[in-house]
Protein backbone atom coordinates (compact mmCIF):
# COMPACT_ATOMS: atom_id res chain seq x y z
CA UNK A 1 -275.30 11.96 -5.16
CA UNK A 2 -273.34 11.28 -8.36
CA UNK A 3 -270.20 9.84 -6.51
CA UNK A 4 -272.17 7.56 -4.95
CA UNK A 5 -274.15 6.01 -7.28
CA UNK A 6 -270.69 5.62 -8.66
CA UNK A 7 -269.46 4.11 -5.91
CA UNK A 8 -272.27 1.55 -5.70
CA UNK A 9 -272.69 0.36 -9.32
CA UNK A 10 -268.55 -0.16 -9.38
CA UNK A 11 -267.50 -1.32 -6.25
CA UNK A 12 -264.28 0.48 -4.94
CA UNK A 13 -263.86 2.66 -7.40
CA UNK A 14 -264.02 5.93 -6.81
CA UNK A 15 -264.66 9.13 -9.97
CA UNK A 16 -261.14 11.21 -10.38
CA UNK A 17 -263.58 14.20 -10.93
CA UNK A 18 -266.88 13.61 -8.14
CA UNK A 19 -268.40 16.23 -10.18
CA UNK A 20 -268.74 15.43 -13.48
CA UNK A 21 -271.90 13.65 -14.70
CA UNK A 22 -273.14 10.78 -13.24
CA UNK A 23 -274.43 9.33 -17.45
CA UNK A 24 -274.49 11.15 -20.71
CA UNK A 25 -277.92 13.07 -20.90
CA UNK A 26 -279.58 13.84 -24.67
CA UNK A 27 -282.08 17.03 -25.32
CA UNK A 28 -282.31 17.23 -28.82
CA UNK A 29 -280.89 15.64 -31.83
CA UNK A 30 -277.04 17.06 -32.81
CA UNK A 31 -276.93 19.54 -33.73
CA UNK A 32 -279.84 21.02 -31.87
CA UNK A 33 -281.49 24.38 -32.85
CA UNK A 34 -278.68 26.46 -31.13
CA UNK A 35 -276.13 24.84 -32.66
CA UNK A 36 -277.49 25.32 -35.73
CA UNK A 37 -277.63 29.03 -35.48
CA UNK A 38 -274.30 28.96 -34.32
CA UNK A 39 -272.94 26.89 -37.17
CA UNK A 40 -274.45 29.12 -39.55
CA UNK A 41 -272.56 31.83 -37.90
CA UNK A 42 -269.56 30.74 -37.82
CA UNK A 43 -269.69 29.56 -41.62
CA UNK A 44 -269.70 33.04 -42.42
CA UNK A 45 -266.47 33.08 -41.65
CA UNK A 46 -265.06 30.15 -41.41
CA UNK A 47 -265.18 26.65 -43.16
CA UNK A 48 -267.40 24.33 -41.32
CA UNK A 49 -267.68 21.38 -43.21
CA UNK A 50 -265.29 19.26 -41.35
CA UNK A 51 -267.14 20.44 -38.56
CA UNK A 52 -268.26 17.32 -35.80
CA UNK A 53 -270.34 19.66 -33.41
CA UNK A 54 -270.36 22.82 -31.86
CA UNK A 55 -269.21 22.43 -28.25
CA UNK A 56 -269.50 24.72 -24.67
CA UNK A 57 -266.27 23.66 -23.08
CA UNK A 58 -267.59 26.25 -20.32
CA UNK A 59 -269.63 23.05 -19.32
CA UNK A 60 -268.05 19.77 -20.56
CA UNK A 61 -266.21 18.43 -17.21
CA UNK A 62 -264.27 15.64 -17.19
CA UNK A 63 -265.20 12.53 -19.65
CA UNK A 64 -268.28 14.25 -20.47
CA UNK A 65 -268.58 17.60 -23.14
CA UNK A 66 -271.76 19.54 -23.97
CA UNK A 67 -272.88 21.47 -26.87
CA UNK A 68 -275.81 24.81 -26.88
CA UNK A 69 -278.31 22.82 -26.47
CA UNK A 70 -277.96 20.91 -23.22
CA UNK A 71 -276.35 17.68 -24.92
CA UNK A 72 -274.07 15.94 -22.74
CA UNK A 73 -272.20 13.01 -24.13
CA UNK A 74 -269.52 10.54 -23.28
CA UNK A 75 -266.31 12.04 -24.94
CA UNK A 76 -264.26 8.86 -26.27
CA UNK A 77 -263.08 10.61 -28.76
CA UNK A 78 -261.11 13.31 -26.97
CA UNK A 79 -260.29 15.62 -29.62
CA UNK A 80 -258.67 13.33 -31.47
CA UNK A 81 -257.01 11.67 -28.84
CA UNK A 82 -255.54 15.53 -27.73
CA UNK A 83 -257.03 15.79 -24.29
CA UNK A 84 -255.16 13.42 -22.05
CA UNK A 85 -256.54 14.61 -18.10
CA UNK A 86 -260.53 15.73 -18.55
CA UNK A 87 -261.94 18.51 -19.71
CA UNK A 88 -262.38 21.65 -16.79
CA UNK A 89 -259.22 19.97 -15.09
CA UNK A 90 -258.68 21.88 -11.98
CA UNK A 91 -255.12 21.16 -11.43
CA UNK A 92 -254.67 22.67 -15.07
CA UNK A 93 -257.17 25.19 -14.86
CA UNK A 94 -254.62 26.39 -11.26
CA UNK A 95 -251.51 25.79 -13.96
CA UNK A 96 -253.28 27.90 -16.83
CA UNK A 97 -253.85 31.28 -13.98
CA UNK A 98 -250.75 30.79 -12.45
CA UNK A 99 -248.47 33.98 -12.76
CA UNK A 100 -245.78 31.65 -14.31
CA UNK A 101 -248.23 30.69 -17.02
CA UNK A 102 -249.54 34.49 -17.83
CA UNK A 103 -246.23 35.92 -18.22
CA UNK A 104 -245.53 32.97 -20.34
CA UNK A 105 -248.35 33.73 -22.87
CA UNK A 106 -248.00 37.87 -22.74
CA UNK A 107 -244.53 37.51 -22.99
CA UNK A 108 -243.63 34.72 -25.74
CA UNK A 109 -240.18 34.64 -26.67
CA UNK A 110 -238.20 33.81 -29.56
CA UNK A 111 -236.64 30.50 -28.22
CA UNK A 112 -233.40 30.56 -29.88
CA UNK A 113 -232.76 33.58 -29.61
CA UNK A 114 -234.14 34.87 -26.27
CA UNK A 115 -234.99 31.83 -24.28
CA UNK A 116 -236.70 32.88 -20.50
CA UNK A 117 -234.75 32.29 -17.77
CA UNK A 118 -235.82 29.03 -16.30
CA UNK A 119 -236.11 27.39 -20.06
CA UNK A 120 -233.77 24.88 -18.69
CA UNK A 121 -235.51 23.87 -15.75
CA UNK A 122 -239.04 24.27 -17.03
CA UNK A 123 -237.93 21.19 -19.51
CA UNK A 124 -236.07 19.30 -16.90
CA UNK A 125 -239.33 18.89 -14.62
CA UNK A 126 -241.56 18.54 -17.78
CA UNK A 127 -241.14 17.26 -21.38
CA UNK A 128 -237.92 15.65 -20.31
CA UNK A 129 -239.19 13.99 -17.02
CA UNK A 130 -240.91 11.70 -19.26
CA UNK A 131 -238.09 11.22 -21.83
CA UNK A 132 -238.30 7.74 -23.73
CA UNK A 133 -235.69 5.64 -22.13
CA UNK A 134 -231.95 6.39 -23.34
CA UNK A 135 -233.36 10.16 -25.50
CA UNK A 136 -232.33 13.13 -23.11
CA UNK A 137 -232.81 16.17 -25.10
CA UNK A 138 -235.49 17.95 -27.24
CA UNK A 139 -236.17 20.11 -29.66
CA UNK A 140 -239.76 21.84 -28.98
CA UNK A 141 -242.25 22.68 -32.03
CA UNK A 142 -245.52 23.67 -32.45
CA UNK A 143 -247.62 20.51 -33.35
CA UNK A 144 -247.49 17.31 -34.60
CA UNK A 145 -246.97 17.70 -38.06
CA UNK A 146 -244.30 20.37 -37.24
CA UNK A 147 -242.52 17.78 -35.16
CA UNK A 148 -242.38 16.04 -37.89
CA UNK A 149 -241.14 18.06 -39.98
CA UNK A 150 -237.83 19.08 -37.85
CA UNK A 151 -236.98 15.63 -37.38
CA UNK A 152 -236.87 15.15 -40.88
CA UNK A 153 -234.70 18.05 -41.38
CA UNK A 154 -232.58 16.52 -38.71
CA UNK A 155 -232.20 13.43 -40.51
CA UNK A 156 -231.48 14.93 -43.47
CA UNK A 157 -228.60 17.28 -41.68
CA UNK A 158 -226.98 13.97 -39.46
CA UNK A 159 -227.09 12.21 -42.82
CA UNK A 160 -225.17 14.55 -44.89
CA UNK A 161 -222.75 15.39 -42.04
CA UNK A 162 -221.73 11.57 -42.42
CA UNK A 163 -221.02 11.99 -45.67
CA UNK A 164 -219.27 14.99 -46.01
CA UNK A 165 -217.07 13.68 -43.15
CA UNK A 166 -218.00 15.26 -40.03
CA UNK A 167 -219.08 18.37 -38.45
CA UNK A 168 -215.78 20.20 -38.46
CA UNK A 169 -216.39 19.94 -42.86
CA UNK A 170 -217.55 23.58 -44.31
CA UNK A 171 -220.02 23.45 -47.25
CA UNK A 172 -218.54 24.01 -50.52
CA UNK A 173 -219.21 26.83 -52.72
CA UNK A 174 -220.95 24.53 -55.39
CA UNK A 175 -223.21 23.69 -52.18
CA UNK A 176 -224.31 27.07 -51.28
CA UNK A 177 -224.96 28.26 -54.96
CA UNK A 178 -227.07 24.88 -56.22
CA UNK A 179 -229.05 25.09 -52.45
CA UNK A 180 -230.59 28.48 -53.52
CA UNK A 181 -231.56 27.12 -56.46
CA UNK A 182 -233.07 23.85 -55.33
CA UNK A 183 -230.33 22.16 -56.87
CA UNK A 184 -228.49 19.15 -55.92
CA UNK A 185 -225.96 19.01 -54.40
CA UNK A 186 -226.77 21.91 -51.88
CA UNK A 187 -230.55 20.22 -52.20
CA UNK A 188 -229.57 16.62 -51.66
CA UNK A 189 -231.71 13.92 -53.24
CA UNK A 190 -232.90 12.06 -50.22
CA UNK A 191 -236.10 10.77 -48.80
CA UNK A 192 -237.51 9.36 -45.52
CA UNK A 193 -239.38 5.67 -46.11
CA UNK A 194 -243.34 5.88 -44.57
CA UNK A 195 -245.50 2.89 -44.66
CA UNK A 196 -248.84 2.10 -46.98
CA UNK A 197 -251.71 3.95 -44.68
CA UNK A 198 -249.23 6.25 -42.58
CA UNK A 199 -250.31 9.54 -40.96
CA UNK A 200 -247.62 11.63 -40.17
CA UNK A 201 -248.78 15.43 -40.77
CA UNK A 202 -250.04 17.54 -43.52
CA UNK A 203 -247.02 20.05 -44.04
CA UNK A 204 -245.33 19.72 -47.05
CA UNK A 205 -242.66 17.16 -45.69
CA UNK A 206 -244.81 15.52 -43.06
CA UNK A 207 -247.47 14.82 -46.25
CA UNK A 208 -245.00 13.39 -48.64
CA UNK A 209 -244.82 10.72 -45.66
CA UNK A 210 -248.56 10.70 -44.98
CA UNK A 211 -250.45 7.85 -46.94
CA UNK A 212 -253.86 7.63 -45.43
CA UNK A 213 -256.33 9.31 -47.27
CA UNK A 214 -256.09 10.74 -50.84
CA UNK A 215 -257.70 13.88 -49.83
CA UNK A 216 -254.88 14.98 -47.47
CA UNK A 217 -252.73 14.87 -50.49
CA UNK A 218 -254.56 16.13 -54.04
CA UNK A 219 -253.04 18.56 -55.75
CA UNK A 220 -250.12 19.15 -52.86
CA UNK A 221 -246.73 18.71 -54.72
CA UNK A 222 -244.95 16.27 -52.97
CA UNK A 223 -241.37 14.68 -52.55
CA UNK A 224 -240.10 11.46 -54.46
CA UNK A 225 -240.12 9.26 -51.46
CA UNK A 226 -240.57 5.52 -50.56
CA UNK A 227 -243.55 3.91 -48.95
CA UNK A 228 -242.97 0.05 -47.52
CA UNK A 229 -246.20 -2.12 -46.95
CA UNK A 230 -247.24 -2.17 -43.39
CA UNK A 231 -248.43 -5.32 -41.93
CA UNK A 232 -251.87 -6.40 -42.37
CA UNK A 233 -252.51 -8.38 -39.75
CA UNK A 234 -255.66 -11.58 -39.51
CA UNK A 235 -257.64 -11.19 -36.61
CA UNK A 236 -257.93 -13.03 -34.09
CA UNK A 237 -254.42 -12.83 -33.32
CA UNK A 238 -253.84 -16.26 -31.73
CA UNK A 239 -255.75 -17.79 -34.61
CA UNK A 240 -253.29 -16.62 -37.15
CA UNK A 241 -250.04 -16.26 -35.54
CA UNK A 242 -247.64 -18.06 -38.39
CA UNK A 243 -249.70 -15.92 -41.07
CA UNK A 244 -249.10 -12.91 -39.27
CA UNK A 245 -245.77 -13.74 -38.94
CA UNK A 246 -245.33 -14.16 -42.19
CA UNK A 247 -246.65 -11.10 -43.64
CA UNK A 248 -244.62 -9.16 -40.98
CA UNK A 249 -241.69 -10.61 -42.53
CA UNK A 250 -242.23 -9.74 -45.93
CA UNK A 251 -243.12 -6.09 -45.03
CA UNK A 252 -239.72 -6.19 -43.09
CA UNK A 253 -237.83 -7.60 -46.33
CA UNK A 254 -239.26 -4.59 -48.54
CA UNK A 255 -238.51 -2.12 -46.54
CA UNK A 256 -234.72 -3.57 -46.19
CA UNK A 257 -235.09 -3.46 -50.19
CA UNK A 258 -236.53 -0.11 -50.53
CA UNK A 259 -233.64 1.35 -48.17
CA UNK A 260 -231.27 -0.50 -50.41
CA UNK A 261 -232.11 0.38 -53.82
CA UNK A 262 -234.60 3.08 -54.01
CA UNK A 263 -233.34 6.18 -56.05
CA UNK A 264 -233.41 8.67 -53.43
CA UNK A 265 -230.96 7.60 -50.94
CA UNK A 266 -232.92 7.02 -47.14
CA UNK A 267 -231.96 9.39 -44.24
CA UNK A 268 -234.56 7.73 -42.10
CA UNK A 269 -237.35 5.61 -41.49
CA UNK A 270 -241.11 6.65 -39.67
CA UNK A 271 -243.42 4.60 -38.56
CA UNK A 272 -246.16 5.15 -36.00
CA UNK A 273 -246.76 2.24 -33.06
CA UNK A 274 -250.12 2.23 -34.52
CA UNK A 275 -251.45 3.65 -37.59
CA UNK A 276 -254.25 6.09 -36.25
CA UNK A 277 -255.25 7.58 -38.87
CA UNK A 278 -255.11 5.19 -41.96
CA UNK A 279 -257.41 1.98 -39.97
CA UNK A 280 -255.82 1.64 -36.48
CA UNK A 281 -253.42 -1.16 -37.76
CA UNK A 282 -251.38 -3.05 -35.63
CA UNK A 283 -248.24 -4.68 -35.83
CA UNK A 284 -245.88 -6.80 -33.39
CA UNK A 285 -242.96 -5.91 -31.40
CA UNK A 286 -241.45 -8.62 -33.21
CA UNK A 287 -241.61 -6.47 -36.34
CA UNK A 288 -240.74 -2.78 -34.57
CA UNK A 289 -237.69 -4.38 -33.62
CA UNK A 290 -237.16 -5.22 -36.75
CA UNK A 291 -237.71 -2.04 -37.95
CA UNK A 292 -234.63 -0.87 -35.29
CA UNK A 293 -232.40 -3.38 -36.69
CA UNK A 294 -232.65 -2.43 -40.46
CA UNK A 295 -232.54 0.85 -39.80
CA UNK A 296 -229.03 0.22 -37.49
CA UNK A 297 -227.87 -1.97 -40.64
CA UNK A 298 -228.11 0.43 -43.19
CA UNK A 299 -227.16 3.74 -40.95
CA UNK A 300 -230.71 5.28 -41.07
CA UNK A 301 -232.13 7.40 -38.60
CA UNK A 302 -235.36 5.31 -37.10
CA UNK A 303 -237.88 7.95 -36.06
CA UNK A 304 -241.12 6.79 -34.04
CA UNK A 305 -243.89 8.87 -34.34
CA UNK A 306 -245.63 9.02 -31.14
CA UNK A 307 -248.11 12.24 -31.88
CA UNK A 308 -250.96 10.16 -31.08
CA UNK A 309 -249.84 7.25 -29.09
CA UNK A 310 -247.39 8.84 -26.69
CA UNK A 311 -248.20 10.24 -23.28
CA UNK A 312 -250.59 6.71 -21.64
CA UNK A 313 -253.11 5.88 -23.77
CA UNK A 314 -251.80 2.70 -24.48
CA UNK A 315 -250.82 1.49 -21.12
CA UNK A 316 -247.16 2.91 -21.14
CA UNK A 317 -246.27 6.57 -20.93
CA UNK A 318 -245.11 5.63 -24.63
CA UNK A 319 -246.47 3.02 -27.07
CA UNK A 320 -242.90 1.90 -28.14
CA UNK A 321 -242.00 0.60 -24.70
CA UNK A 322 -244.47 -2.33 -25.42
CA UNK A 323 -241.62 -3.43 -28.10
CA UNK A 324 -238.90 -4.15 -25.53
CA UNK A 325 -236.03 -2.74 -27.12
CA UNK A 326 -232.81 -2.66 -25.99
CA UNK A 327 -231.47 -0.13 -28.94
CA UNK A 328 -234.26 2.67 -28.50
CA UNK A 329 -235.38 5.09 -31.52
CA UNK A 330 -233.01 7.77 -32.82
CA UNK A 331 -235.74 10.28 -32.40
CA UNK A 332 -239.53 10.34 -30.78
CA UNK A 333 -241.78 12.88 -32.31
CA UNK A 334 -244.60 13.74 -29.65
CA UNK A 335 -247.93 16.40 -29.78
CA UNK A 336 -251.70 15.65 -28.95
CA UNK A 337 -252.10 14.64 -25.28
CA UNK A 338 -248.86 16.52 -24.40
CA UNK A 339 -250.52 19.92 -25.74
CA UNK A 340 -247.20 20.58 -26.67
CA UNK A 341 -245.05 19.20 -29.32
CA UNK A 342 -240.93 18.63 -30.46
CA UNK A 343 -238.60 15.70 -30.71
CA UNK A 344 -236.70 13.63 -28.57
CA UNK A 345 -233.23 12.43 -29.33
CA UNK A 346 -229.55 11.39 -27.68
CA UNK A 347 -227.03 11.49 -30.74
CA UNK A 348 -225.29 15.12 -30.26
CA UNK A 349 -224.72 14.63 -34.04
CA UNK A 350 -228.52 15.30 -34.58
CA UNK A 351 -227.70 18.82 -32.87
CA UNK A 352 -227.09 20.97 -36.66
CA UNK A 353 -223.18 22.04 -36.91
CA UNK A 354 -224.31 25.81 -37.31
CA UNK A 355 -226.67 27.29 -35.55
CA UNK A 356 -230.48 28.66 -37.29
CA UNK A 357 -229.85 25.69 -39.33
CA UNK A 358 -232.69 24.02 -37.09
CA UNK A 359 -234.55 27.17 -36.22
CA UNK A 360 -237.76 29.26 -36.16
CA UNK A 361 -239.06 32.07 -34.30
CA UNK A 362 -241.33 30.15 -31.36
CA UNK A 363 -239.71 26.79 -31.82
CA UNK A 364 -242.39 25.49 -29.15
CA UNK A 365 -244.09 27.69 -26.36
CA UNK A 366 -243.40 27.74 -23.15
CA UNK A 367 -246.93 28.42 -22.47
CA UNK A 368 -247.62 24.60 -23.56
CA UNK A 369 -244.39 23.43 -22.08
CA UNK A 370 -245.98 24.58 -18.58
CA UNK A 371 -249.12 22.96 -19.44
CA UNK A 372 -247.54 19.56 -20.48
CA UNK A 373 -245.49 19.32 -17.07
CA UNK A 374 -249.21 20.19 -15.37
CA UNK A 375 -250.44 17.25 -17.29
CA UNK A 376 -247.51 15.03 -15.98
CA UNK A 377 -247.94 15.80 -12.49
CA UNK A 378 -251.52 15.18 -12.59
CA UNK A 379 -251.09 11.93 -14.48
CA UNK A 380 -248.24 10.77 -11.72
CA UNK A 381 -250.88 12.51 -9.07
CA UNK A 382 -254.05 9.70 -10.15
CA UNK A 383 -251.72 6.77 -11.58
CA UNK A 384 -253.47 6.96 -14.56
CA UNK A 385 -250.60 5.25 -16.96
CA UNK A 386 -251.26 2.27 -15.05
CA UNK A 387 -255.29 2.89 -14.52
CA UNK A 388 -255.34 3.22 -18.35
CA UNK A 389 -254.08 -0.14 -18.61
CA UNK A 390 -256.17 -1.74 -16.27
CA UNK A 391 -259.16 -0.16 -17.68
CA UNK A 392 -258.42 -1.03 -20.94
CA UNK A 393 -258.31 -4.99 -20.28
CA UNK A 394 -261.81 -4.37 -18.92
CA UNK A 395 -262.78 -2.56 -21.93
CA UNK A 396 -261.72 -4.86 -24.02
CA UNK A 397 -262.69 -7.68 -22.45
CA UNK A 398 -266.24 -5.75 -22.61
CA UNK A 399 -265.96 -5.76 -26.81
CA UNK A 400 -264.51 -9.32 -26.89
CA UNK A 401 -267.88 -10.86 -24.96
CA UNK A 402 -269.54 -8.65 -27.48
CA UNK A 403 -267.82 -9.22 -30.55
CA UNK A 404 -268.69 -13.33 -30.15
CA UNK A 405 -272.59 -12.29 -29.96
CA UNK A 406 -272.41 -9.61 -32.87
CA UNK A 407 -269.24 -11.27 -35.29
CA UNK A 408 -270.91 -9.20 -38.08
CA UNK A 409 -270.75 -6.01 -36.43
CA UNK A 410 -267.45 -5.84 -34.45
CA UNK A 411 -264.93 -7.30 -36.80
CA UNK A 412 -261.42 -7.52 -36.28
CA UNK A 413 -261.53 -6.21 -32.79
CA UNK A 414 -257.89 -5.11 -32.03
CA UNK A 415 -255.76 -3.06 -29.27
CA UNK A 416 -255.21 -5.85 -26.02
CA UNK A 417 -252.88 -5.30 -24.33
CA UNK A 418 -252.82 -1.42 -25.88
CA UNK A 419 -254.40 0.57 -23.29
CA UNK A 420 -257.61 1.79 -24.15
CA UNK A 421 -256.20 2.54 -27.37
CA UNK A 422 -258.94 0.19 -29.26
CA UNK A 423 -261.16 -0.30 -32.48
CA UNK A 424 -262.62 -2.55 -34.19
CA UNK A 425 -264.38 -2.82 -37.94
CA UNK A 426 -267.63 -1.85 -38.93
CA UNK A 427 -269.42 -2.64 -41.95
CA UNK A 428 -271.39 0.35 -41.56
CA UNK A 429 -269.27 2.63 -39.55
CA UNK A 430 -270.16 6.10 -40.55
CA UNK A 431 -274.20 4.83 -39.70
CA UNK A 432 -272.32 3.63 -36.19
CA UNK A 433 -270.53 7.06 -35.45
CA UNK A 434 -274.02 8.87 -36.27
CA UNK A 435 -276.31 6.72 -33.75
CA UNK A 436 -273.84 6.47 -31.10
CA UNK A 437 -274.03 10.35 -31.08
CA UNK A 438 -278.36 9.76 -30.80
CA UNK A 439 -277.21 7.30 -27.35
CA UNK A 440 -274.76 10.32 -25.68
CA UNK A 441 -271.63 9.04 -26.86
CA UNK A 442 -268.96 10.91 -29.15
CA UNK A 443 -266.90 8.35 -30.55
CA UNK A 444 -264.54 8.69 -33.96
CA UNK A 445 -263.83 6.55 -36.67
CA UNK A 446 -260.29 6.09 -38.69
CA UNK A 447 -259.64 4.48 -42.16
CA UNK A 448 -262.73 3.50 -44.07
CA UNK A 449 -264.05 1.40 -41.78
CA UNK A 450 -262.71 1.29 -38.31
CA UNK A 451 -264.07 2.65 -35.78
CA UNK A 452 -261.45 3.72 -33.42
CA UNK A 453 -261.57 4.81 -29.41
CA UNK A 454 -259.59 7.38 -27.71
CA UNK A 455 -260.05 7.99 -24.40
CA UNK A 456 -259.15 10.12 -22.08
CA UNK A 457 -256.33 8.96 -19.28
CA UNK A 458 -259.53 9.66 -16.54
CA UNK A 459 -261.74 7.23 -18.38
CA UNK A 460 -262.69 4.50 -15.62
CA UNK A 461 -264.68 1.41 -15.68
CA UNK A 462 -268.01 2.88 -14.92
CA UNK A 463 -267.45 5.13 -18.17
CA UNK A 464 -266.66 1.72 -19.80
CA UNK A 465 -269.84 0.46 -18.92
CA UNK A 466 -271.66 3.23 -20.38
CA UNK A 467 -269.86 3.09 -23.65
CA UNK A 468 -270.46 -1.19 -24.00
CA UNK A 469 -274.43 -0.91 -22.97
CA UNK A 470 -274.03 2.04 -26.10
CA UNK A 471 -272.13 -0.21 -28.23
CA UNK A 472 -274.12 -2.92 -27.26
CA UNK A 473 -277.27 -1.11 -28.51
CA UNK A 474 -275.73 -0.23 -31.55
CA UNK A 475 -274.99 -3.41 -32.47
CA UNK A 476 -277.61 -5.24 -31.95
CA UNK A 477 -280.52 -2.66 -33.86
C-alpha cells in the first residue's frame, strides 16, 4: 500500500526500503508519558540533560525512528549525520549476524600487535576501496575526535623527522630525558592552525583545535595554538561574489601569516569542508585550494577533516573532491557515516620511524571495519552518492522557492551544489527545532542560529516533500 502511494505521488521513483512508513505519524507530544518514565530512569544513572529523545530503534526503519510512545518522525538529523544507509538496514543487519562479524566482536584483537588474519584484505575491500584520490593507506581509530588526534601526532612526528634529518636520526639523550618531563626539546613546541568556529573533537588535542562553542572548552587546559579566521561568506552567493572573494582572500593571507610568525612553529593545518558544528559555514574551492598551496609553501601537513562530511552526503563520496585539486590532502580524517574511524594518507614518512610510537591497544575495530565495507556495498548497491546529489538540488530548490516567500525566516540559505548537506538561518531556531518535532520531523540545529540538515544517503524526494510542507508550516505560523 505504502510503495504505491509512493509511487503515485512521485512518479518513477521507487522507496529503497518498501517498508518503511509511508509519512511521519504523531501520538503524543515528545517526550510522551513513556518516555518520560524512561528518562527518569535512566537519569538515575546517567546524565540526561543533553538528552534529544528517547528512541526504540527496534522500530525506526529506514528515514523514519520512533520513540515509547508510538511517535514516528522523519529522521533528518541522523544521529548527527552518523547513520549513512537507514535505520533496520537489512543488508547490515545480514553483515552485523554474519559469522565473520561475531567472531570479530567476541574476539577483538590488539591491532598492532595481533592483527586477524584477513586485516589486510578486510581494508582492501572496505575503508580503502573508497580512499580519497592519490591517499592509499590508513591508520584505523576509534572515532572522530580520536582520528583526530593521531593525525596530529603524525604531524607532529613527520615534522620533527624533517628536522632532525631523517628517519635513520636516533633521538638524543637530552630528548628522551626533557620528553618525560614535558620539556622541550623531547616535548617540541609546535601547534596545528584551526579556524574561528572549527569542530574538530573534544580530546585534549582535538579541543585545543575545536573553536565552536565555549562550553566544549571551559576549564579544559588546552595547547598554545593558532586559530585563522574562516570565511564568512554574504548570501546569496551570486549577489556577492567579489565580496566573498575578498574576504576569502584575507582569511587566506592570515593564515599564510599565522604559519609564518606564530610562536609555536605549525606542523599542520585542519580545516573541515564545512564547518558543522560552529554554523554550517561555507567556503569556496577557490579558497581550499588555497589552503593546499600555503600549506605546500611553508612544508605543513594539510589535514581535511572529513568526520562529518565524508562518505556522500554532499554529493561526492568526499566533500573535498568538490575543490578540484590536483595536489590532494596529506591526510583525511573520517568517522560518523563510516561507523568506523582513522586517517588516510600516502607520504610513507607519516608512517612513525619506531614502532608503538603511533599505537594503542584497539587502534580501530574490525567489528566497524566490517560494518563500513557493508555500508559501501550497499551505497554502490542503490547509487546513492549520486541519488544524494540529485536529491539535494531538489531539496534545495524546495528551500530556495521558500526562502523568497519567507526572507525573514530562512536566511542565508546555503549548501547547492553540497548534497543534501544544507541549512539555513533562523531567527528563532531553537523555537524551529521544537515545533518541527510537534509536525513528525527530527531535524538539528548548529551554531547559534543555523539550522542545519543531515540526511540520510536513502533520503529521496518524496521524504523531501514531507520535510518542505513541514518547513513550510513552520515558517509561515
Amino acid at each position: 500500500m505504502a510503495t504505491a502511494q509512493v509511487a503515485e505521488q512521485t512518479g518513477s521513483e521507487r522507496p529503497f526500503f518498501p517498508d518503511e512508513p509511508f509519512k511521519p505519524h504523531m501520538r503524543t507530544a515528545i517526550p510522551g508519558p513513556e518516555s518520560k518514565k524512561a528518562i527518569e530512569d535512566l537519569d538515575k544513572v546517567f546524565d540526561t540533560r543533553s538528552l534529544n529523545m528517547m528512541v526504540n530503534y527496534q522500530n525506526s526503519f529506514g528515514n523514519y525512528i520512533a520513540d515509547l510512545d508510538g511517535n514516528v518522525l522523519l529522521d533528518v538529523y541522523a544521529q548527527i549525520a552518523s547513520i549513512p544507509v537507514g535505520y533496520s538496514n537489512p543488508t547490515l543487519l545480514a553483515t552485523a549476524t554474519s559469522p565473520e562479524m561475531a567472531s570479530a566482536i567476541i574476539n577483538r584483537p590488539a591491532l598492532g600487535n595481533f592483527p586477524q588474519h584477513d586485516w589486510a584484505e578486510i581494508l582492501r575491500t572496505g575503508v580503502l576501496k573508497v580512499a580519497p584520490k592519490g591517499l592509499d593507506q590508513v591508520f584505523t581509530a576509534m572515532a572522530g575526535s580520536d582520528a583526530n588526534e593521531v593525525a596530529y601526532k603524525a604531524a607532529f612526528m613527520w615534522k620533527r623527522r624533517q628536522e632532525r634529518g631523517g628517519a635513520d636520526v636516533e633521538f638524543s639523550a637530552e630528548e628522551i630525558s626533557s620528553a618525560m618531563n614535558n620539556k622541550s626539546p623531547g616535548s617540541p613546541h609546535m601547534s596545528i592552525l584551526s579556524f574561528k568556529s572549527a569542530f574538530h573533537g573534544r580530546l585534549f588535542g582535538s579541543l585545543s583545535t575545536t573553536r565552536s562553542k565555549p562550553v566544549h572548552k571551559l576549564d579544559i587546559p588546552a595547547f598554545d595554538w593558532p586559530q585563522a579566521s574562516f570565511p564568512l561568506l554574504k548570501y546569496p552567493l551570486a549577489e556577492n561574489a567579489s565580496e566573498n572573494a575578498a574576504e576569502e582572500a584575507r582569511c587566506l593571507a592570515e593564515t599564510e601569516d599565522l604559519i609564518k610568525t606564530f610562536h609555536n612553529p605549525v606542523a599542520a593545518v585542519v580545516v573541515e569542508p564545512v564547518q558543522s558544528e560552529g554554523g554550517d559555514n561555507h567556503a569556496s574551492p577557490t579558497f581550499f585550494r588555497g589552503l593546499r598551496e600555503i600549506t605546500r609553501r611553508h612544508d605543513v601537513m594539510f589535514i581535511v577533516d572529513e568526520v562529518q562530511t565524508g562518505v556522500g552526503a554532499t554529493g561526492k563520496f568526499w566533500a573535498h573532491d568538490h575543490w578540484n585539486m590536483a595536489d590532494p590532502p596529506d591526510m583525511v580524517t573520517f568517522s560518523k557515516k563510516a561507523q568506523t574511524a582513522g586517517y588516510y594518507f600516502a607520504n610513507p614518512d607519516l608512517r612513525p620511524n619506531k614502532p608503538y610510537r603511533q599505537f594503542n591497544t584497539w587502534m580501530g575495530d574490525p567489528a566497524r571495519a566490517i560494518l563500513f565495507r557493508a555500508i559501501i556495498q550497499e551505497i554502490e548497491r542503490l547509487n546513492l552518492v549520486e541519488s544524494t546529489a540529485q536529491v539535494g538540488e531538489y531539496l534545495y530548490s524546495g528551500l530556495e522557492r521558500l526562502a523568497e516567500r519567507y526572507p525573514n525566516e530562512i536566511q542565508n540559505l546555503r549548501g547547492k551544489g553540497q548534497g543534501t548537506f544544507l541549512a539555513w538561518d533562523s531567527p528563532r531556531r531553537d523555537n524551529t527545532l521544537k515545533r518541527a518535532k510537534g509536525l513528525g520531523i527530527n531535524i538539528g540545529g548548529s551554531g547559534e542560529r543555523a539550522v542545519r540538515l543531515r540526511p540520510m544517503l536513502v533520503f529521496q524526494k518524496h521524504h523531501a516533500d514531507i520535510l518542505l510542507e513541514a518547513t513550510e508550516k513552520l515558517v509561515s505560523t
